[in-house]
Protein backbone atom coordinates (compact mmCIF):
# COMPACT_ATOMS: atom_id res chain seq x y z
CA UNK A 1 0.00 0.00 0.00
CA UNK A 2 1.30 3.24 -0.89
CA UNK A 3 1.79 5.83 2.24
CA UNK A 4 0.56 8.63 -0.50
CA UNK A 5 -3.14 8.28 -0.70
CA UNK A 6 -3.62 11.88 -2.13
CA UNK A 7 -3.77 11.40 -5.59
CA UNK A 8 -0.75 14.11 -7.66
CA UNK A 9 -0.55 14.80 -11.44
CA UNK A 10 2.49 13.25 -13.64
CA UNK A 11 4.56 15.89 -13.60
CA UNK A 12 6.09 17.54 -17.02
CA UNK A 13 10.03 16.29 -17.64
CA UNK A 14 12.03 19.31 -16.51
CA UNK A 15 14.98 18.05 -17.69
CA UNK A 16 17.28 14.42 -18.53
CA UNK A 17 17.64 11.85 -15.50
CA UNK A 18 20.91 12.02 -13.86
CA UNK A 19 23.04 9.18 -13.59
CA UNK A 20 22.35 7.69 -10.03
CA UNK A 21 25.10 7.96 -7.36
CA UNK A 22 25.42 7.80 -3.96
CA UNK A 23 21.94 9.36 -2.74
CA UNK A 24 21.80 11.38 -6.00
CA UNK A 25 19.39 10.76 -8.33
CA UNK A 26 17.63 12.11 -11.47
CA UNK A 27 13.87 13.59 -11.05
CA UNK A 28 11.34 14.50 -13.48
CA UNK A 29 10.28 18.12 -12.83
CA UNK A 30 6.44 19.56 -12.15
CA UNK A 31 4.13 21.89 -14.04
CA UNK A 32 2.68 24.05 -11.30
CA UNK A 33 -0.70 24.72 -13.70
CA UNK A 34 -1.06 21.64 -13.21
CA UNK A 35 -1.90 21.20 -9.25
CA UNK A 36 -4.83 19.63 -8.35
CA UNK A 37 -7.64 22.35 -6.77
CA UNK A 38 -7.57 21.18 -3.42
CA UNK A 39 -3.74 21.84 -2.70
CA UNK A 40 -3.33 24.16 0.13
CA UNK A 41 -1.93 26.90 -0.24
CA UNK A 42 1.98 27.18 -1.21
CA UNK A 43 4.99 29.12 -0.63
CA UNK A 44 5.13 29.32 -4.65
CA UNK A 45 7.53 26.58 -5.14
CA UNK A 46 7.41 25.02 -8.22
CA UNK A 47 10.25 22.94 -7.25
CA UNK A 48 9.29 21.96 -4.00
CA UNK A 49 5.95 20.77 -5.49
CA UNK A 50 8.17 18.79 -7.86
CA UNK A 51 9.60 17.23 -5.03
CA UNK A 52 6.50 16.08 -3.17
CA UNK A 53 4.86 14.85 -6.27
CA UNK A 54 4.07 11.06 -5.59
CA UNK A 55 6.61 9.30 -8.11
CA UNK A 56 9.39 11.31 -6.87
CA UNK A 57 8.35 10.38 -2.84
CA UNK A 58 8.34 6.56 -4.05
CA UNK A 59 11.96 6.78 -5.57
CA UNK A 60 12.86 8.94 -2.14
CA UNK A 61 11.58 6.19 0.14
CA UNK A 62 13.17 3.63 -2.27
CA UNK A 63 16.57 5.15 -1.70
CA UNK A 64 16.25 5.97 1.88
CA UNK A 65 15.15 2.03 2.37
CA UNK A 66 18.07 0.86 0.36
CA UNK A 67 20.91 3.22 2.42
CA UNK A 68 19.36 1.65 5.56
CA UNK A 69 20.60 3.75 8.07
CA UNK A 70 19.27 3.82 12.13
CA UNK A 71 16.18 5.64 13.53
CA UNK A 72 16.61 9.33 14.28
CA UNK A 73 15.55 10.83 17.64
CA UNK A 74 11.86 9.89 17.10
CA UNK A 75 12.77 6.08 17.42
CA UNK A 76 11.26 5.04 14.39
CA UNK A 77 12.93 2.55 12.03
CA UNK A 78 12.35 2.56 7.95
CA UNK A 79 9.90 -0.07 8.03
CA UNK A 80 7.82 1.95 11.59
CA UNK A 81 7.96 5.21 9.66
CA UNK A 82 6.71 4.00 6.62
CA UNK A 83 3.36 2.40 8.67
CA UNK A 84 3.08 6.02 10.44
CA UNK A 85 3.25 8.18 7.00
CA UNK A 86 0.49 6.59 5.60
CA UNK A 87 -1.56 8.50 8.04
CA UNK A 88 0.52 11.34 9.33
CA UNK A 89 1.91 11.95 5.60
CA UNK A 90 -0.93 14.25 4.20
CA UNK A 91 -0.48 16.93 7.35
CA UNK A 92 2.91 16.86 6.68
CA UNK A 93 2.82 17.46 2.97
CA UNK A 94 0.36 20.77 3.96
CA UNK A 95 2.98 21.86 6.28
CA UNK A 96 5.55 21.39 3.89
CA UNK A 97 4.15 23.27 1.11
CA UNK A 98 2.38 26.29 3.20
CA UNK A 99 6.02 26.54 5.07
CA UNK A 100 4.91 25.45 8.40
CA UNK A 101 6.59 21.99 8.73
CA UNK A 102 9.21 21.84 11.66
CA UNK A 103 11.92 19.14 10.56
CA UNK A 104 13.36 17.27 14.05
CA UNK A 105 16.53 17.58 15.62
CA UNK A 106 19.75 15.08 14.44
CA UNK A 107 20.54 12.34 16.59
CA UNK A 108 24.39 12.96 17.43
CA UNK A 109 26.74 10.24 16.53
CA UNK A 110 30.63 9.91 17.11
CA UNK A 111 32.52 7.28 14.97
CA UNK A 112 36.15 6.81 14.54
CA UNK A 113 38.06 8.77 11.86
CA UNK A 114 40.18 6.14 9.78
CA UNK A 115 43.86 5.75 11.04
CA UNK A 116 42.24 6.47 15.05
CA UNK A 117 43.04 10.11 14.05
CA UNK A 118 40.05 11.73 16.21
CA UNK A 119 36.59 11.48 15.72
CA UNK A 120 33.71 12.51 13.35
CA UNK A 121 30.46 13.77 14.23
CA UNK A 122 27.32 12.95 12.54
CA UNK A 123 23.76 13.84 12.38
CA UNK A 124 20.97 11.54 11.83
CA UNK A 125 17.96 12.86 11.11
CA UNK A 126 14.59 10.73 11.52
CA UNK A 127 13.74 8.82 8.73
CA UNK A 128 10.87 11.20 7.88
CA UNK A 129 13.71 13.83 7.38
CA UNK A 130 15.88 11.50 5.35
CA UNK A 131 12.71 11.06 3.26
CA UNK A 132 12.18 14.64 2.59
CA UNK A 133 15.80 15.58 2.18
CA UNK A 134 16.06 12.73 -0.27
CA UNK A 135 13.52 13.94 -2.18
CA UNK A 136 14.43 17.20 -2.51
CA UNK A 137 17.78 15.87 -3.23
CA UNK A 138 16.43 14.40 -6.54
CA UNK A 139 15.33 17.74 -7.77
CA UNK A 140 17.70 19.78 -6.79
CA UNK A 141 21.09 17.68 -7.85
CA UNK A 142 20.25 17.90 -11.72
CA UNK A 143 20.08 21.66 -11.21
CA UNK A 144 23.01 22.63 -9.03
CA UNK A 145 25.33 19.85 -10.23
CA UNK A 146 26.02 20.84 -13.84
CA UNK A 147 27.17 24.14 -12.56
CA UNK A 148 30.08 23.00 -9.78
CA UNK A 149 33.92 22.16 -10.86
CA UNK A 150 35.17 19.58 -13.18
CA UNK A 151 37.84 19.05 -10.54
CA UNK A 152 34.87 18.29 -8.40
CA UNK A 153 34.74 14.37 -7.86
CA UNK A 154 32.78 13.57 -4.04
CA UNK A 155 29.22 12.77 -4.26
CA UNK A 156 28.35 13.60 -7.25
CA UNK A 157 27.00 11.77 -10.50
CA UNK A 158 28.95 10.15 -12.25
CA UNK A 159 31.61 10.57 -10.81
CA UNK A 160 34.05 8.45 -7.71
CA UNK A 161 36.73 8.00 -5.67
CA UNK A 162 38.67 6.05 -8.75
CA UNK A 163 38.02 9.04 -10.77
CA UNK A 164 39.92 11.04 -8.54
CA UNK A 165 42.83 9.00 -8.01
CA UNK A 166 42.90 8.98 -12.04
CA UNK A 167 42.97 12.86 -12.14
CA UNK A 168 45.28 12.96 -9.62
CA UNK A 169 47.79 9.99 -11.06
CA UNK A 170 47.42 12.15 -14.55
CA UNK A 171 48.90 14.99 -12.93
CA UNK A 172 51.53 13.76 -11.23
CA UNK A 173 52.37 11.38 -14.25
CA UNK A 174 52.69 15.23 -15.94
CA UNK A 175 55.34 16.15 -14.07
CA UNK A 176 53.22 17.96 -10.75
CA UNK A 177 55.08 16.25 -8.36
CA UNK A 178 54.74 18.82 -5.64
CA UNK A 179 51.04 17.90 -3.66
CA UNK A 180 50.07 20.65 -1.71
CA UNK A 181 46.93 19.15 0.90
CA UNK A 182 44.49 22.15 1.08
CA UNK A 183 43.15 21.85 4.92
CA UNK A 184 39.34 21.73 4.70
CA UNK A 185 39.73 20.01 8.33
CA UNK A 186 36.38 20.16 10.38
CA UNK A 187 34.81 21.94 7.51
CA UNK A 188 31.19 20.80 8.20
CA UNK A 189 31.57 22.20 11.66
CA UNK A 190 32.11 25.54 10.39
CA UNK A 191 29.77 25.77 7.85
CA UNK A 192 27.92 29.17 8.07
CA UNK A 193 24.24 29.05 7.29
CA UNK A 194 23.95 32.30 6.46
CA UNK A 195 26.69 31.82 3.75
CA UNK A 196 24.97 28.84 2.67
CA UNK A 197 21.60 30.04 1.93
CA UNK A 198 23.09 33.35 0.19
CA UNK A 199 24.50 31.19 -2.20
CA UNK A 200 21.56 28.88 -2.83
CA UNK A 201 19.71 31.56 -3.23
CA UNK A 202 21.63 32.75 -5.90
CA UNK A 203 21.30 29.14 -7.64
CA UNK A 204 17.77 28.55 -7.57
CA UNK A 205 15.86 31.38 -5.81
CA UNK A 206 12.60 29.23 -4.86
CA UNK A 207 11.56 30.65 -1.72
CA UNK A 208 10.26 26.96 -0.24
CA UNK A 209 12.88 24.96 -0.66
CA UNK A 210 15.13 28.17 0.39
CA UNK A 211 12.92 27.93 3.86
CA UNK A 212 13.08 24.37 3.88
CA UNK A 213 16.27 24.11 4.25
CA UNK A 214 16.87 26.85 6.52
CA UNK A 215 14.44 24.65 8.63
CA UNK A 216 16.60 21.86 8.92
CA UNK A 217 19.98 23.88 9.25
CA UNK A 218 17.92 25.17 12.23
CA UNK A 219 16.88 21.97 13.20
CA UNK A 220 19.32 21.50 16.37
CA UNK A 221 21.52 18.36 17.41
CA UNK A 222 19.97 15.92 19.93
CA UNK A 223 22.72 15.11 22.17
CA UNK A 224 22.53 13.31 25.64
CA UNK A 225 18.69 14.20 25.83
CA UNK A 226 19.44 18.00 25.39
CA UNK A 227 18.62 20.34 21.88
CA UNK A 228 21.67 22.43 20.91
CA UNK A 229 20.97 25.12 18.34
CA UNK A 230 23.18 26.31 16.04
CA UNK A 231 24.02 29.12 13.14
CA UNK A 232 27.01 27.32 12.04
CA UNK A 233 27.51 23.73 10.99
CA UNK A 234 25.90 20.94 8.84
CA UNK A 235 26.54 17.71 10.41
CA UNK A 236 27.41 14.34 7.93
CA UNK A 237 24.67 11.86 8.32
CA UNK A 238 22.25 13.67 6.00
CA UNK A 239 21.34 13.05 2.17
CA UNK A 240 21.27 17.09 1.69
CA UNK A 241 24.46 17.58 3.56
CA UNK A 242 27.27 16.56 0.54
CA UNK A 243 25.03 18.83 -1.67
CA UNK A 244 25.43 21.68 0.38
CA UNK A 245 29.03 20.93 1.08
CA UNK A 246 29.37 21.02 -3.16
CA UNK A 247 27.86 24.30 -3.07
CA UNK A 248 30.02 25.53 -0.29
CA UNK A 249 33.39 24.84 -1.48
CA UNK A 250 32.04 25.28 -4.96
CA UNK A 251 33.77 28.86 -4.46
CA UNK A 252 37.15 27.06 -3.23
CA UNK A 253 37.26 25.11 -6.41
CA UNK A 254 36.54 28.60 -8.63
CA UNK A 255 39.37 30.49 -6.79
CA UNK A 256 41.77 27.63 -7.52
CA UNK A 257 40.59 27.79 -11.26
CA UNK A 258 41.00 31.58 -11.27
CA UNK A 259 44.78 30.70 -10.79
CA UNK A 260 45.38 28.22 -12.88
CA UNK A 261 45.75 25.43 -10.28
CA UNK A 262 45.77 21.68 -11.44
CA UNK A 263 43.70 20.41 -8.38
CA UNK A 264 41.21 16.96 -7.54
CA UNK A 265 38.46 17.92 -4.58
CA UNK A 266 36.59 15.07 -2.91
CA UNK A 267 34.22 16.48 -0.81
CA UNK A 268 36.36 18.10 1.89
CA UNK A 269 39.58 16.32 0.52
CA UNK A 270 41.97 18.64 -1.58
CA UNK A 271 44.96 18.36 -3.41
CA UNK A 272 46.67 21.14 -5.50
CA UNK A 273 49.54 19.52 -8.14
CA UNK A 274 52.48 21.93 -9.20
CA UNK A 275 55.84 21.46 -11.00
CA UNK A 276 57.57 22.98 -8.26
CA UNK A 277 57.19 24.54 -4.56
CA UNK A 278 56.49 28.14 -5.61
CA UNK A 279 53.87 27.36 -8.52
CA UNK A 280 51.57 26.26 -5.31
């Protein structure tokens, strides 16, 4: 039984399926006309209705089932949420599209960092959260994605860890045998949400999903019973978070271009390649 009861319109291709990888995959996009009369009223997101629309949900849950994952700070497993959204999922969808909709607080998680070098902190969201983050995911990768660095490689489609290691091999094989490691260390920590939604605003300007996600930068960490709130940060754990990461250091990657820098990113990995000490 499908948790979506309402019934949605087949939404108009907005553009070519990506290539699925990771938690990124291709959507079909949504003619706004075409919304059904008894919608509630929106925050005049066309691309937010895209990403509620009942085909892309399905593909969402598909995804979020297949990543498994553990529950959030709710409790609720994949299989518990999924019984719960068949009746809760219409109230959500109206707070979702009139702006109202409150996303929980992460879970914090500690695992080792490879190599026992320290720790890294994660966030996981309920599985409601993962649900709506993946979906939105689906529409907004084919949009933001063409436009980041070729020297781009982490989470992104199309694209892996072996095709980084072939960039970089190419360049040293070139004669760059000076690595410089750019130090991106604790980047997601550090993450300014005000910098973050100035430049996805300057992406995609839709003023729901813009709110949306504001909602769950907002969201808080869950940690030993207690809510801490912050302006700064976006922990791992999330399928939005290595989209917003691209879109971060998005301007790292232009600023090496600008000066002619052979470099391979992956996510908050870096490597600038030079012929000798002072080209880097």
């Amino acid at each position: 039984m499908s948790m979506w009861r309402a019934p949605h319109q087949k939404p108009a291709p907005a553009g070519r399926p990506e290539e699925q990888h990771g938690e990124a995959v291709g959507v079909q996009g949504c003619d706004e006309a075409r919304r059904p009369r008894h919608e509630p009223q929106s925050t005049g997101s066309a691309l937010l209705m895209a990403a509620l629309t009942r085909e892309n949900l399905q593909r969402a849950l598909k995804r979020v089932r297949a990543n498994k994952g553990g529950a959030g700070v709710d409790g609720l497993d994949i299989d518990q949420t999924a019984a719960h959204l068949r009746t809760a999922w219409p109230v959500i969808r109206e707070q979702l599209l009139s702006g109202m909709y409150r996303p929980s607080p992460v879970r914090r998680v500690t695992i080792p960092k490879p190599g026992g070098n320290g720790e890294r902190e994660l966030g996981i969201p309920t599985v409601t959260d993962r649900l709506i983050q993946q979906a939105l995911l689906q529409v907004l990768q084919p949009i933001l994605d063409p436009s980041f660095s070729e020297h781009s490689y982490g989470f992104r489609p199309g694209r892996s860890a072996h095709d980084a290691v072939l960039a970089a091999q190419s360049y040293v094989q070139s004669g760059r045998r000076v690595v410089v490691d750019v130090d991106l260390e604790r980047f997601f920590d550090r993450v300014s949400h005000d910098i973050l939604i100035d430049r996805l605003q300057k992406r995609i300007g839709d003023p729901g999903v813009i709110r949306l996600i504001r909602a769950y930068l907002n969201s808080g960490v869950m940690d030993a019973g207690e809510v801490q709130k912050r302006t700064m940060g976006t922990p791992q754990g999330s399928p939005l978070s290595p989209l917003m990461a691209n879109v971060m250091l998005d301007e790292v990657d232009k600023a090496l271009e600008r000066r002619g820098h052979c470099f391979v990113r992956y996510a908050d990995d870096a490597n600038v390649y030079a012929h000798q000490q002072g080209r880097a």
